[in-house]
PDB file of N, CA and C in Angstrom:
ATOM      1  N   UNK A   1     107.450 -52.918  96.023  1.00  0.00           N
ATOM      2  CA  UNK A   1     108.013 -53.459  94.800  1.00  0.00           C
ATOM      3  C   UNK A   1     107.482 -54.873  94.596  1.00  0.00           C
ATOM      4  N   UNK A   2     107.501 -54.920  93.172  1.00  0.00           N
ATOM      5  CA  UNK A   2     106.297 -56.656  93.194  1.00  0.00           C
ATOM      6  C   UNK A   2     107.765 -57.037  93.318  1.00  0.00           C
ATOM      7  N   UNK A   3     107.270 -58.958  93.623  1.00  0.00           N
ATOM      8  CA  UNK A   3     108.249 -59.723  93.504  1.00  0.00           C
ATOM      9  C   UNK A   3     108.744 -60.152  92.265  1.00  0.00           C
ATOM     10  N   UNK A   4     107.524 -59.925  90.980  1.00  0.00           N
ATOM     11  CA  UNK A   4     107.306 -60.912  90.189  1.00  0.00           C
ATOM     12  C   UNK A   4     107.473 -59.695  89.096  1.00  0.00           C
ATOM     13  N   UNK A   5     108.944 -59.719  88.144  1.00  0.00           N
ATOM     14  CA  UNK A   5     109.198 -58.580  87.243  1.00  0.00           C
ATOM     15  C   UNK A   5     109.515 -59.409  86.018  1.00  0.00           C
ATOM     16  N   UNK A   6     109.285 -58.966  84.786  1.00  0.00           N
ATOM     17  CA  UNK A   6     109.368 -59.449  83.407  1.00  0.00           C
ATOM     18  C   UNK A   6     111.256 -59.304  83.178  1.00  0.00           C
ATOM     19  N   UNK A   7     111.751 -57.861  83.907  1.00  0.00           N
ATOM     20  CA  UNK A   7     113.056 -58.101  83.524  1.00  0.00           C
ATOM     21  C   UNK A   7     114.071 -58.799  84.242  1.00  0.00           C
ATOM     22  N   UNK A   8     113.621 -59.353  85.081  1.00  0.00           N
ATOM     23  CA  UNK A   8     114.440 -60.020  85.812  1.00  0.00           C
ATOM     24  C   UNK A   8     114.502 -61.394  85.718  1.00  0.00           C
ATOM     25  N   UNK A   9     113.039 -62.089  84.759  1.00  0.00           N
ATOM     26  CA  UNK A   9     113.302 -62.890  84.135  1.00  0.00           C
ATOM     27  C   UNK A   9     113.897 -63.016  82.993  1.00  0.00           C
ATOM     28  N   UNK A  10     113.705 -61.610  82.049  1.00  0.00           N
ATOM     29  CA  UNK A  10     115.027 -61.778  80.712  1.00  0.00           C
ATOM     30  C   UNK A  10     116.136 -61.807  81.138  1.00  0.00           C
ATOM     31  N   UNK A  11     116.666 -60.566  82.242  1.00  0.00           N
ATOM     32  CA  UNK A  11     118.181 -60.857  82.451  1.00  0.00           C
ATOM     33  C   UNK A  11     118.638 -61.887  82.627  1.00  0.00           C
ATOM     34  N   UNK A  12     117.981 -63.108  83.535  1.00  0.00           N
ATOM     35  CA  UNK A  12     118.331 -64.231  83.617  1.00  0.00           C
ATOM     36  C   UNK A  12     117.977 -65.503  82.325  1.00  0.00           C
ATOM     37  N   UNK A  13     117.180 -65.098  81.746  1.00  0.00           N
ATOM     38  CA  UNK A  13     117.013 -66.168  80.637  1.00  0.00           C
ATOM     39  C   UNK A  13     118.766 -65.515  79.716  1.00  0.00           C
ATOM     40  N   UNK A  14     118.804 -64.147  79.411  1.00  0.00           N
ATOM     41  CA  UNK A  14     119.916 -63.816  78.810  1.00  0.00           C
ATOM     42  C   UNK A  14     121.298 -64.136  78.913  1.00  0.00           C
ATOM     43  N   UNK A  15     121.333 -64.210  80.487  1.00  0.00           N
ATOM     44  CA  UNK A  15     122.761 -64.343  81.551  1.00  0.00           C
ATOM     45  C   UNK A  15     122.908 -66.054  80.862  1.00  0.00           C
ATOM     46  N   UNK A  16     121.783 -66.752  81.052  1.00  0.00           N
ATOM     47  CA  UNK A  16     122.359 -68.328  80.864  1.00  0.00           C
ATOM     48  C   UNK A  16     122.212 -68.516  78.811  1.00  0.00           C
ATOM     49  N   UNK A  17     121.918 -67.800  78.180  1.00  0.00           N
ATOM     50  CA  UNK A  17     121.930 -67.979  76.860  1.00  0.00           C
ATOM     51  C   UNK A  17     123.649 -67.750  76.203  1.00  0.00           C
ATOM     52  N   UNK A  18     124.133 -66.297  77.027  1.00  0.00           N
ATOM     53  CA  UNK A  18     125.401 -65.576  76.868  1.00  0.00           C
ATOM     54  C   UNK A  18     126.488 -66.547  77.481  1.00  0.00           C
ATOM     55  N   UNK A  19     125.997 -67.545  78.780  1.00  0.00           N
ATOM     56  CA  UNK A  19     126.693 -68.224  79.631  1.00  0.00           C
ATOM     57  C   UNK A  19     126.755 -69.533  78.781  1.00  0.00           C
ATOM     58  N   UNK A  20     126.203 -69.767  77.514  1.00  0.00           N
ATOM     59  CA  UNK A  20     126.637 -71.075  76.977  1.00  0.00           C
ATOM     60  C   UNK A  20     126.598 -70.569  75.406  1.00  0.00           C
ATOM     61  N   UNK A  21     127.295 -69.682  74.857  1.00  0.00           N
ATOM     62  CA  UNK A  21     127.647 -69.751  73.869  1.00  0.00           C
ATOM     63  C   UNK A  21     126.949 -68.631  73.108  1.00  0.00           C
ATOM     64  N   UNK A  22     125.769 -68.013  73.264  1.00  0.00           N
ATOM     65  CA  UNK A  22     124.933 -66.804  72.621  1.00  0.00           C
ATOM     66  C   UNK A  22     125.473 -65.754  72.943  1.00  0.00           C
ATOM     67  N   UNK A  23     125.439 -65.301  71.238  1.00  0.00           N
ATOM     68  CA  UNK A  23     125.575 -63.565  71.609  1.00  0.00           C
ATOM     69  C   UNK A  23     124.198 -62.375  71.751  1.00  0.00           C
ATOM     70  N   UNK A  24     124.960 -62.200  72.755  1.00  0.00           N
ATOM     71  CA  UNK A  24     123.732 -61.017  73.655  1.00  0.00           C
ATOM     72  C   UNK A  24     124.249 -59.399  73.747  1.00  0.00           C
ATOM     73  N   UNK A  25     123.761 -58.726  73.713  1.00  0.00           N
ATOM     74  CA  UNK A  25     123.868 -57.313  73.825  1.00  0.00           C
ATOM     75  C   UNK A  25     122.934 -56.600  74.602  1.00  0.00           C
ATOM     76  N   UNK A  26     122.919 -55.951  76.144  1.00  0.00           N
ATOM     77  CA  UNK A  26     121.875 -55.488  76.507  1.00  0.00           C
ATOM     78  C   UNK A  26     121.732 -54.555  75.535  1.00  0.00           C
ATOM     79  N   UNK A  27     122.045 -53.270  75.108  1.00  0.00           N
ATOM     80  CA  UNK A  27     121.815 -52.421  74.506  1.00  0.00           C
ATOM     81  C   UNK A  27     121.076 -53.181  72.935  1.00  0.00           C
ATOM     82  N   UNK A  28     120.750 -52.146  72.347  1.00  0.00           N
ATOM     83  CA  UNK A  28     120.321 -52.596  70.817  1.00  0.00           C
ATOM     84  C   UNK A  28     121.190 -52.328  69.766  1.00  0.00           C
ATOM     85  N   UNK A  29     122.024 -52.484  69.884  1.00  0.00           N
ATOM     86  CA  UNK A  29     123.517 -52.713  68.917  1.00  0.00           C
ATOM     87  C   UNK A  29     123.333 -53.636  67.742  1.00  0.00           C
ATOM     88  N   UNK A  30     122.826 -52.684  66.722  1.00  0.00           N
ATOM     89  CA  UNK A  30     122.686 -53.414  65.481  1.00  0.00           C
ATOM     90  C   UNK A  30     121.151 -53.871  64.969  1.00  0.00           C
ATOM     91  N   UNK A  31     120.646 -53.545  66.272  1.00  0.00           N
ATOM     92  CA  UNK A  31     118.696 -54.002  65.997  1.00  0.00           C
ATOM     93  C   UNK A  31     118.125 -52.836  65.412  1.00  0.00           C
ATOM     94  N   UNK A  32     117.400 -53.573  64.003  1.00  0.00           N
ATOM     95  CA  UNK A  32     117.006 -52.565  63.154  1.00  0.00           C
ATOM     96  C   UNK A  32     115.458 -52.707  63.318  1.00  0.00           C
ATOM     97  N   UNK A  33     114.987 -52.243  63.981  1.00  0.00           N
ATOM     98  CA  UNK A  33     113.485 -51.957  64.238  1.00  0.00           C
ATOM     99  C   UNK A  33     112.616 -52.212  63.542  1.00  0.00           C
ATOM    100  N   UNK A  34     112.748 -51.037  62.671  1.00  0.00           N
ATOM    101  CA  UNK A  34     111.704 -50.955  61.424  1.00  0.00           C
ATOM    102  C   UNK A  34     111.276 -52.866  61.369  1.00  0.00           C
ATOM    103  N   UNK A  35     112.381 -53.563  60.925  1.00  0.00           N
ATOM    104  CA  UNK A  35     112.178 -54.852  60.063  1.00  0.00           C
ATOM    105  C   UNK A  35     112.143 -55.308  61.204  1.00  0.00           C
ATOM    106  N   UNK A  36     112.493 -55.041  62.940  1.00  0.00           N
ATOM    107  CA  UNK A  36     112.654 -56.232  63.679  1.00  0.00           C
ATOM    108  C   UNK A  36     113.656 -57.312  63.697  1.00  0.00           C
ATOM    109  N   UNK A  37     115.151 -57.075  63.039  1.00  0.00           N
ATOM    110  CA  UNK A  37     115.582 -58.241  62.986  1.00  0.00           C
ATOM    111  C   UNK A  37     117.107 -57.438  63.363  1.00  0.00           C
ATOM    112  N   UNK A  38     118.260 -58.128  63.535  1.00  0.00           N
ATOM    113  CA  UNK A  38     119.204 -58.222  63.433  1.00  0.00           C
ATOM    114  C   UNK A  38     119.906 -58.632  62.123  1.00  0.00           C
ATOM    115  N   UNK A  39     120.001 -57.415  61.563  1.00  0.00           N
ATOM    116  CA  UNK A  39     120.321 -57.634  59.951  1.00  0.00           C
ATOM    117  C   UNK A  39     121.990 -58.808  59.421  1.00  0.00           C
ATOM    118  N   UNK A  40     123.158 -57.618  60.818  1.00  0.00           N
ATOM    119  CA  UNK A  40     124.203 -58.152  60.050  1.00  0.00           C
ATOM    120  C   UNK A  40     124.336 -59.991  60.506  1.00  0.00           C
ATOM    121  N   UNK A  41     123.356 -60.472  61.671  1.00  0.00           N
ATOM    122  CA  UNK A  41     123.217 -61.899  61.701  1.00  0.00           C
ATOM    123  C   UNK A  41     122.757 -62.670  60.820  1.00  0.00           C
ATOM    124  N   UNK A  42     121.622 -62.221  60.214  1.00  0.00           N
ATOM    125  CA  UNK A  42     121.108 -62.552  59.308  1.00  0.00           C
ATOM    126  C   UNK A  42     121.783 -62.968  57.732  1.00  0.00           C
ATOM    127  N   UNK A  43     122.462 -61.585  57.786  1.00  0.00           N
ATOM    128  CA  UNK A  43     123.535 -61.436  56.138  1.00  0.00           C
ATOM    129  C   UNK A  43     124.705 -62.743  56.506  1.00  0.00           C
ATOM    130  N   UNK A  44     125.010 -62.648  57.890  1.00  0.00           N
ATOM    131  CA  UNK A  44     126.371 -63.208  57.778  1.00  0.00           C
ATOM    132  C   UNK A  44     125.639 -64.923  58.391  1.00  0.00           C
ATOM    133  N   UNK A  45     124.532 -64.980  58.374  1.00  0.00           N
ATOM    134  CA  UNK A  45     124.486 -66.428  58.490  1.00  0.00           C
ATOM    135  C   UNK A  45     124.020 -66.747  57.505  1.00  0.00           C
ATOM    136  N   UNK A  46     123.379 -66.158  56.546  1.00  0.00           N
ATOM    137  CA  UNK A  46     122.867 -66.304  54.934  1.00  0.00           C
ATOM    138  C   UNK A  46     124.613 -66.666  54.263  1.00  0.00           C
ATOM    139  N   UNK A  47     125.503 -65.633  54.099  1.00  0.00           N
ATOM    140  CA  UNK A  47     126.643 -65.909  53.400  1.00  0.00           C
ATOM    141  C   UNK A  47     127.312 -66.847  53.934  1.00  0.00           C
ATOM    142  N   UNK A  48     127.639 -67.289  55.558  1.00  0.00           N
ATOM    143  CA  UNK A  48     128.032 -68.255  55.517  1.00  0.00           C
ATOM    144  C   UNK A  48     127.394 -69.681  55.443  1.00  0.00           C
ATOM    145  N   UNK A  49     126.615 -70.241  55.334  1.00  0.00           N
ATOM    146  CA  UNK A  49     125.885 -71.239  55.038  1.00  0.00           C
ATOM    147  C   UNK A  49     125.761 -71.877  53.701  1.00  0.00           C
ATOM    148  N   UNK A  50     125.348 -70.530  52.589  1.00  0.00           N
ATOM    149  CA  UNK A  50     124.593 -70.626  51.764  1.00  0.00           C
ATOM    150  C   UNK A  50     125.230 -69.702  51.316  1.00  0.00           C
ATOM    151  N   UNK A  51     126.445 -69.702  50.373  1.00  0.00           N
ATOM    152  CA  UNK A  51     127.577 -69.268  49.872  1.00  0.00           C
ATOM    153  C   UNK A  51     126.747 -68.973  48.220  1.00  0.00           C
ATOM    154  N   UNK A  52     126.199 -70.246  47.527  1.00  0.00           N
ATOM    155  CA  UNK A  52     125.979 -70.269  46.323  1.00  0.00           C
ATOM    156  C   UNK A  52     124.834 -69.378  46.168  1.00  0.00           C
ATOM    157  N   UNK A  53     123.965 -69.463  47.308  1.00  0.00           N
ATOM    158  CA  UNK A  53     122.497 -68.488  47.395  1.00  0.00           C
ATOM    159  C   UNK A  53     122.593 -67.476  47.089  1.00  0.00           C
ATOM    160  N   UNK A  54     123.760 -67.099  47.753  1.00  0.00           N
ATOM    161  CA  UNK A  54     123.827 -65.521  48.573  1.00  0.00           C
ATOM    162  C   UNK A  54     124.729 -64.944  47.191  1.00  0.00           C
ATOM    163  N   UNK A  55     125.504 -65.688  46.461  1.00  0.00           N
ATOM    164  CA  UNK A  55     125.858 -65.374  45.335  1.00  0.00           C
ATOM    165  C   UNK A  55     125.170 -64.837  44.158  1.00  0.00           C
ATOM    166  N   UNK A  56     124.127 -65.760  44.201  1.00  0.00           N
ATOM    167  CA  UNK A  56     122.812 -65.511  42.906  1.00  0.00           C
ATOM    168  C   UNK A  56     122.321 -64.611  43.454  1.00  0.00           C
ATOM    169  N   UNK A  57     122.021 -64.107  44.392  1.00  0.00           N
ATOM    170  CA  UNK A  57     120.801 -62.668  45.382  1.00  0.00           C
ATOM    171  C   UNK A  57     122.000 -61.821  45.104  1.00  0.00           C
ATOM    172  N   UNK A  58     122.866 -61.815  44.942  1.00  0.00           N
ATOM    173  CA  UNK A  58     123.954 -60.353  45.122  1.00  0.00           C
ATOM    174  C   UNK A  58     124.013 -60.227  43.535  1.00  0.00           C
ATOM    175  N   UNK A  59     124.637 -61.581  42.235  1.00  0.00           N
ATOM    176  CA  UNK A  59     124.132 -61.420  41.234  1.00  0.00           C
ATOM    177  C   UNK A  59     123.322 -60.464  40.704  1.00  0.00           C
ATOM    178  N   UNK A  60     121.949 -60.562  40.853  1.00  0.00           N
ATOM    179  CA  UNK A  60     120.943 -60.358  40.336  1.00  0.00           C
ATOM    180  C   UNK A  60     120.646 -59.239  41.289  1.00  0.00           C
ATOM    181  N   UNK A  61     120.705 -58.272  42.244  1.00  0.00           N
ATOM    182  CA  UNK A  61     120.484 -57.518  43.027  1.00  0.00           C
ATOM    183  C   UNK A  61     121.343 -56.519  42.967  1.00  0.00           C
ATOM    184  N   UNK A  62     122.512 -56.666  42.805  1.00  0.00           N
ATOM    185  CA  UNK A  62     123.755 -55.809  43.224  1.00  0.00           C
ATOM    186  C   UNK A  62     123.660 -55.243  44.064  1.00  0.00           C
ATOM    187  N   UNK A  63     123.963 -53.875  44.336  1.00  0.00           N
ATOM    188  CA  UNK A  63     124.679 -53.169  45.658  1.00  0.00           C
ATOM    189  C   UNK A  63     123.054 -53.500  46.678  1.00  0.00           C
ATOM    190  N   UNK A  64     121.871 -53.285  45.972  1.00  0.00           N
ATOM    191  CA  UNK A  64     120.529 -53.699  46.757  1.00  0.00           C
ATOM    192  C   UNK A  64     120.122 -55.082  47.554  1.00  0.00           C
ATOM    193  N   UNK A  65     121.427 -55.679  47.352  1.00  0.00           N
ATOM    194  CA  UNK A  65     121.176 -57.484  47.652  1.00  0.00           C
ATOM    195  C   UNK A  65     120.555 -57.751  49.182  1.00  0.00           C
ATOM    196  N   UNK A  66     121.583 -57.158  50.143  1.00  0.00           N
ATOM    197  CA  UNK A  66     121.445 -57.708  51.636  1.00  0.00           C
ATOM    198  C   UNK A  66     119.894 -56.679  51.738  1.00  0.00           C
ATOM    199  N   UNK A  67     119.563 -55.154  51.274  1.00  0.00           N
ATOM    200  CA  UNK A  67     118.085 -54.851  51.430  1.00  0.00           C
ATOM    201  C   UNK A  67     117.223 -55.310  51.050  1.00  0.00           C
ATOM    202  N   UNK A  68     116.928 -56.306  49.610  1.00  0.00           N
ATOM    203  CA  UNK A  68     116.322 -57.095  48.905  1.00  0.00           C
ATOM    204  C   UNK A  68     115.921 -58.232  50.047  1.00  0.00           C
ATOM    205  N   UNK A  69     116.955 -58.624  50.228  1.00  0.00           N
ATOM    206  CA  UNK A  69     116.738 -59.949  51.160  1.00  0.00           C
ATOM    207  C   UNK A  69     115.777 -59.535  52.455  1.00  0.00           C
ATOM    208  N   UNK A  70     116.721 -58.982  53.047  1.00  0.00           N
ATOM    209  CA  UNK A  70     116.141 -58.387  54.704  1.00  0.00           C
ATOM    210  C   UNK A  70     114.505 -58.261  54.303  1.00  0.00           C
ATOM    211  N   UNK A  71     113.879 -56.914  53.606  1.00  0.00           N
ATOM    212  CA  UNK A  71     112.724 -56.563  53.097  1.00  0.00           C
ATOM    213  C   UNK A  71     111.723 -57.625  52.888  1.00  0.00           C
ATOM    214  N   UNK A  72     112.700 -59.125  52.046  1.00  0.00           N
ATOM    215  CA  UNK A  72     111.954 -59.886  51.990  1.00  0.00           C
ATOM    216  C   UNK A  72     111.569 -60.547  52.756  1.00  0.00           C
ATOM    217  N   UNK A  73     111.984 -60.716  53.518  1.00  0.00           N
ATOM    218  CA  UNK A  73     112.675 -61.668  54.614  1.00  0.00           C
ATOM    219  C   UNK A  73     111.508 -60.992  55.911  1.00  0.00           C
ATOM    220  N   UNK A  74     111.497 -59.742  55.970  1.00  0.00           N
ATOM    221  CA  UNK A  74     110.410 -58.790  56.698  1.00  0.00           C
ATOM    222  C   UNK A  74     108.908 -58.843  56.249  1.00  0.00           C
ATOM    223  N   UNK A  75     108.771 -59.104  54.796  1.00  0.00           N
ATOM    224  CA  UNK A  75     107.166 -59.286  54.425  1.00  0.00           C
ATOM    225  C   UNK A  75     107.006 -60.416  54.392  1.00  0.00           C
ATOM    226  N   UNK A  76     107.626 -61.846  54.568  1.00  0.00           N
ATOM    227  CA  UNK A  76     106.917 -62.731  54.486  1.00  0.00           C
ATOM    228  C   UNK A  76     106.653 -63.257  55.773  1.00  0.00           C
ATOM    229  N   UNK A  77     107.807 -62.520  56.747  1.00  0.00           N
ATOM    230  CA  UNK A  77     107.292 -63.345  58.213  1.00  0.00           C
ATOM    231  C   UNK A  77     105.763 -62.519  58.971  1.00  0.00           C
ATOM    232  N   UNK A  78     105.480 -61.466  58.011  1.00  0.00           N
ATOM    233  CA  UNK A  78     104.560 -60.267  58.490  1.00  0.00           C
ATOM    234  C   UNK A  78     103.336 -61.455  57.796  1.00  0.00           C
ATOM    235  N   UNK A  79     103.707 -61.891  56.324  1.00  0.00           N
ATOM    236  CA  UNK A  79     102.301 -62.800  56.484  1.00  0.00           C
ATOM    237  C   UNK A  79     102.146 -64.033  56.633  1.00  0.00           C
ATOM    238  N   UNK A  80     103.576 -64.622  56.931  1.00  0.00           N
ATOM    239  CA  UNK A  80     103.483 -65.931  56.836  1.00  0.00           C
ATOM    240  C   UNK A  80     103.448 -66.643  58.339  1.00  0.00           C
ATOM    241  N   UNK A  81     104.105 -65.773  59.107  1.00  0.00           N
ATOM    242  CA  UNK A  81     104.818 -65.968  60.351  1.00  0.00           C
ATOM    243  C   UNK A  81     105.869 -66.771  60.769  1.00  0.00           C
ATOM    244  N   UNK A  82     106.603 -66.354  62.087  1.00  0.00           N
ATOM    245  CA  UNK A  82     107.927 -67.080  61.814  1.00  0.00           C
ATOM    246  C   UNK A  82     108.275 -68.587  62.106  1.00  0.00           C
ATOM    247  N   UNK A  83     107.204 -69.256  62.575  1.00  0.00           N
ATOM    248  CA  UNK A  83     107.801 -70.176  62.251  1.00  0.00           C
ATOM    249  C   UNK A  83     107.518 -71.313  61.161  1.00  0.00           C
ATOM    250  N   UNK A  84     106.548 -70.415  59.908  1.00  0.00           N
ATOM    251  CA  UNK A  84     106.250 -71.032  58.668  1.00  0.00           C
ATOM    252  C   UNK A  84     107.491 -70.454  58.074  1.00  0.00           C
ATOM    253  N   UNK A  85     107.921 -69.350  58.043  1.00  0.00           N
ATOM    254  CA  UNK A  85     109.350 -68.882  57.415  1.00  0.00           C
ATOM    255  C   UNK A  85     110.466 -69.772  57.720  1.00  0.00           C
ATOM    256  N   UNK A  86     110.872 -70.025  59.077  1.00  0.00           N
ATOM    257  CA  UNK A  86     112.015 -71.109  59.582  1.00  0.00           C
ATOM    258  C   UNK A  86     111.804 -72.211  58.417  1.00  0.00           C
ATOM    259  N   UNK A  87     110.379 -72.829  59.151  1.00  0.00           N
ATOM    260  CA  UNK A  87     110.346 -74.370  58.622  1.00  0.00           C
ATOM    261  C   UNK A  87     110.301 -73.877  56.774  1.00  0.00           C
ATOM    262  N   UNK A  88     109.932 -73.355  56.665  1.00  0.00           N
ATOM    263  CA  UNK A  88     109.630 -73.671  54.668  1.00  0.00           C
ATOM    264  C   UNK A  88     110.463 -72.798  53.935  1.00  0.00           C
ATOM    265  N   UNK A  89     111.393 -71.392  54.614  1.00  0.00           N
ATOM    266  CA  UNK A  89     112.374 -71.047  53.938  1.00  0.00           C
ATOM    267  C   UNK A  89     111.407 -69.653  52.941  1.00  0.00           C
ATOM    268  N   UNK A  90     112.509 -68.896  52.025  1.00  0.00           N
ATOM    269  CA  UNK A  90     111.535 -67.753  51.747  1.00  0.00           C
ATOM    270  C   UNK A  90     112.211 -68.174  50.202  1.00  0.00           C
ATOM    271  N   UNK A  91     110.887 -67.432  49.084  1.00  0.00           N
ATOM    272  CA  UNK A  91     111.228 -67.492  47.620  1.00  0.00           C
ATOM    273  C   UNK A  91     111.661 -65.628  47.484  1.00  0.00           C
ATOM    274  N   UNK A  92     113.080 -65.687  46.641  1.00  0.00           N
ATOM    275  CA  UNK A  92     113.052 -64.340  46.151  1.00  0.00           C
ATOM    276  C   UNK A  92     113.789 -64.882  44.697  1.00  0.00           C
ATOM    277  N   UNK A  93     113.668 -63.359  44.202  1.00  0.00           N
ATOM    278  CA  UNK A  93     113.845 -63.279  42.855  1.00  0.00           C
ATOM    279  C   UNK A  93     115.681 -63.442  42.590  1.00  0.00           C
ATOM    280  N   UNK A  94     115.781 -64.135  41.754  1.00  0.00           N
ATOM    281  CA  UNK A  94     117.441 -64.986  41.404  1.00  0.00           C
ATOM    282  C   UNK A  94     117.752 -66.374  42.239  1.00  0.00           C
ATOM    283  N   UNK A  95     116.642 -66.990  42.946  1.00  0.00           N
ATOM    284  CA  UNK A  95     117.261 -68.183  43.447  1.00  0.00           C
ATOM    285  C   UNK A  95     116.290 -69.070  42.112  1.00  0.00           C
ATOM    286  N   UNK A  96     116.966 -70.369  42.183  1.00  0.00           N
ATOM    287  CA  UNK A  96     115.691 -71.133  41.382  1.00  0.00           C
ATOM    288  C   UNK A  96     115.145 -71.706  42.755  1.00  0.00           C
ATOM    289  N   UNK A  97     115.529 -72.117  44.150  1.00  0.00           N
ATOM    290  CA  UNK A  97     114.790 -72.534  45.036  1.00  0.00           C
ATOM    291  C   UNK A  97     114.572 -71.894  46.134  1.00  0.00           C
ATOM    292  N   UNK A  98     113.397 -72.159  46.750  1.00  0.00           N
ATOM    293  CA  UNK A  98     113.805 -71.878  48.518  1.00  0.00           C
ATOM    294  C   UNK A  98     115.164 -71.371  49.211  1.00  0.00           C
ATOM    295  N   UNK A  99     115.160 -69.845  49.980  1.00  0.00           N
ATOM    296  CA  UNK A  99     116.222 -70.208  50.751  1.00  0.00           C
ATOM    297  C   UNK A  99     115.886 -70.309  52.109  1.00  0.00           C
ATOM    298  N   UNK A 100     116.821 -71.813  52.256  1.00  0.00           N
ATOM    299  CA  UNK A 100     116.059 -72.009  53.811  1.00  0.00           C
ATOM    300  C   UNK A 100     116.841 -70.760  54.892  1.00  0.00           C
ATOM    301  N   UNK A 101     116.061 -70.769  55.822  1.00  0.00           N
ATOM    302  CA  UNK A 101     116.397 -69.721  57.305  1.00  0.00           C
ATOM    303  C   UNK A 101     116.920 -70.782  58.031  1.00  0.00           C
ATOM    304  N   UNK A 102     117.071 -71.881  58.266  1.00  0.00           N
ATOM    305  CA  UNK A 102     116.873 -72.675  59.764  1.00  0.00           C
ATOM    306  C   UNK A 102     117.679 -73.596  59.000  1.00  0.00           C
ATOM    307  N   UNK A 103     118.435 -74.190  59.967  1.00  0.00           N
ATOM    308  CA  UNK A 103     118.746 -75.839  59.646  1.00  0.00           C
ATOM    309  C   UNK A 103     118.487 -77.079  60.821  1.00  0.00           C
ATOM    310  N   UNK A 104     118.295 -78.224  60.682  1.00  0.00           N
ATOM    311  CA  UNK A 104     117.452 -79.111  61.417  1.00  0.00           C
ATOM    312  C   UNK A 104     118.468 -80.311  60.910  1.00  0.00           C
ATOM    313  N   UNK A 105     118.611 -80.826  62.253  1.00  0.00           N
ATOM    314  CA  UNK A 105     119.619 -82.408  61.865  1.00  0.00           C
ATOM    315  C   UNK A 105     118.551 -82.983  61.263  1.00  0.00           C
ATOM    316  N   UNK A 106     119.398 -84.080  60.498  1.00  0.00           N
ATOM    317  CA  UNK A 106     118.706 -85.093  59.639  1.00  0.00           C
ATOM    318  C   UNK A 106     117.983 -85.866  60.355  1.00  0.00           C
ATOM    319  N   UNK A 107     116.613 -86.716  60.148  1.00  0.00           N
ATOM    320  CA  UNK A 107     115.750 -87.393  61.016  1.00  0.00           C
ATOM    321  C   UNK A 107     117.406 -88.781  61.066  1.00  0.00           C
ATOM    322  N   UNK A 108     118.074 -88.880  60.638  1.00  0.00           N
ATOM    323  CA  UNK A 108     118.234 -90.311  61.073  1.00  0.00           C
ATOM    324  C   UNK A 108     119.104 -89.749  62.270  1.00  0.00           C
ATOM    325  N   UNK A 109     120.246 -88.905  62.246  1.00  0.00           N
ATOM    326  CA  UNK A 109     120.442 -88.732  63.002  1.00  0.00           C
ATOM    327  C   UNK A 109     120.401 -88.712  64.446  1.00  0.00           C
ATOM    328  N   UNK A 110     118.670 -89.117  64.621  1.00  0.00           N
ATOM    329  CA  UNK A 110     118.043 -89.335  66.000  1.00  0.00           C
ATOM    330  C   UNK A 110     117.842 -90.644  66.280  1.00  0.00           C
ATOM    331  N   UNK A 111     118.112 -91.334  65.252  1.00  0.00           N
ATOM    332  CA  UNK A 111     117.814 -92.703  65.623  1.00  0.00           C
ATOM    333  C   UNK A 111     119.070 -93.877  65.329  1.00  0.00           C
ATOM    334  N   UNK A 112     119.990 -94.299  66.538  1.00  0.00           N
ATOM    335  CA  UNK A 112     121.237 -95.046  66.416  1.00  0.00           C
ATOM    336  C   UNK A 112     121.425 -95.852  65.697  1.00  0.00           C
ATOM    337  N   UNK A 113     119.919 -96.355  65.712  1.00  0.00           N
ATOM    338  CA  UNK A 113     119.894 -97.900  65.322  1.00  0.00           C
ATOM    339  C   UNK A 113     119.879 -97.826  64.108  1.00  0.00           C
ATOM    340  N   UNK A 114     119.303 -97.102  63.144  1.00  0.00           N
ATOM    341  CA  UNK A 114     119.231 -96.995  61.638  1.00  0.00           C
ATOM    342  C   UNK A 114     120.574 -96.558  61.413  1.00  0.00           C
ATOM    343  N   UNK A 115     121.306 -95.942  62.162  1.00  0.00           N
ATOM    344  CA  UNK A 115     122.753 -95.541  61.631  1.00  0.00           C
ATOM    345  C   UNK A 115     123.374 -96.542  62.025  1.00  0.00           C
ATOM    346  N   UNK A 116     123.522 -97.702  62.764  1.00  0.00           N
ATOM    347  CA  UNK A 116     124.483 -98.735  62.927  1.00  0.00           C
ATOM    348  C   UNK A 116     123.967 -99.447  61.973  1.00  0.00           C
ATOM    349  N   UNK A 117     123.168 -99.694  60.761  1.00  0.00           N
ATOM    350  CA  UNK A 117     123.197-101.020  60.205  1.00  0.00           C
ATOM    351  C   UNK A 117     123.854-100.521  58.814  1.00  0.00           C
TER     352      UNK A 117
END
């Protein structure tokens, strides 16, 4: 038996992700293949965040909204990749802007000194 196994480094990268706050599932509970993603994370971190977004995409989409999105959400990381999707956010039809994927503290935030004056 090698010493040196790929799953025994996920279990343990997993064990300490689950051990501070991540949700983990060994099984694939909810992983939708086809697109690669974890849809209902996706929907429910889109609606909670971005309440007004997710309003205009359901608007203009109806019962098709959360497939509209996902789909989209699936072809642009296919050409854009993901971490041009994170950083720049995806365009679909009923927003007037960007909706971002990611959120990032504010640059001042990192710096004390500009916030104490």
């Amino acid at each position: 038996m090698s010493l040196h196994n790929e799953i025994e480094y996920e279990t343990e990268i997993c064990a300490h992700l689950c051990g501070n706050g991540w949700l983990y599932s060994a099984n694939d509970d909810g992983y939708d293949r086809a697109r690669a993603l974890f849809p209902d994370d996706v929907m429910a971190w889109v609606q909670e965040t971005q309440p007004k977004a997710w309003d205009a995409i359901a608007k203009n989409h109806g019962t098709n909204a959360a497939d509209t999105l996902l789909s989209r959400l699936r072809d642009l990381l296919n050409q854009r990749g993901t971490l041009d999707v994170l950083r720049h956010g995806i365009e679909i039809l009923g927003l007037k802007g960007k909706l971002p994927l990611a959120q990032f503290k504010p640059a001042l935030a990192m710096n004390p000194d500009i916030l104490a004056r």
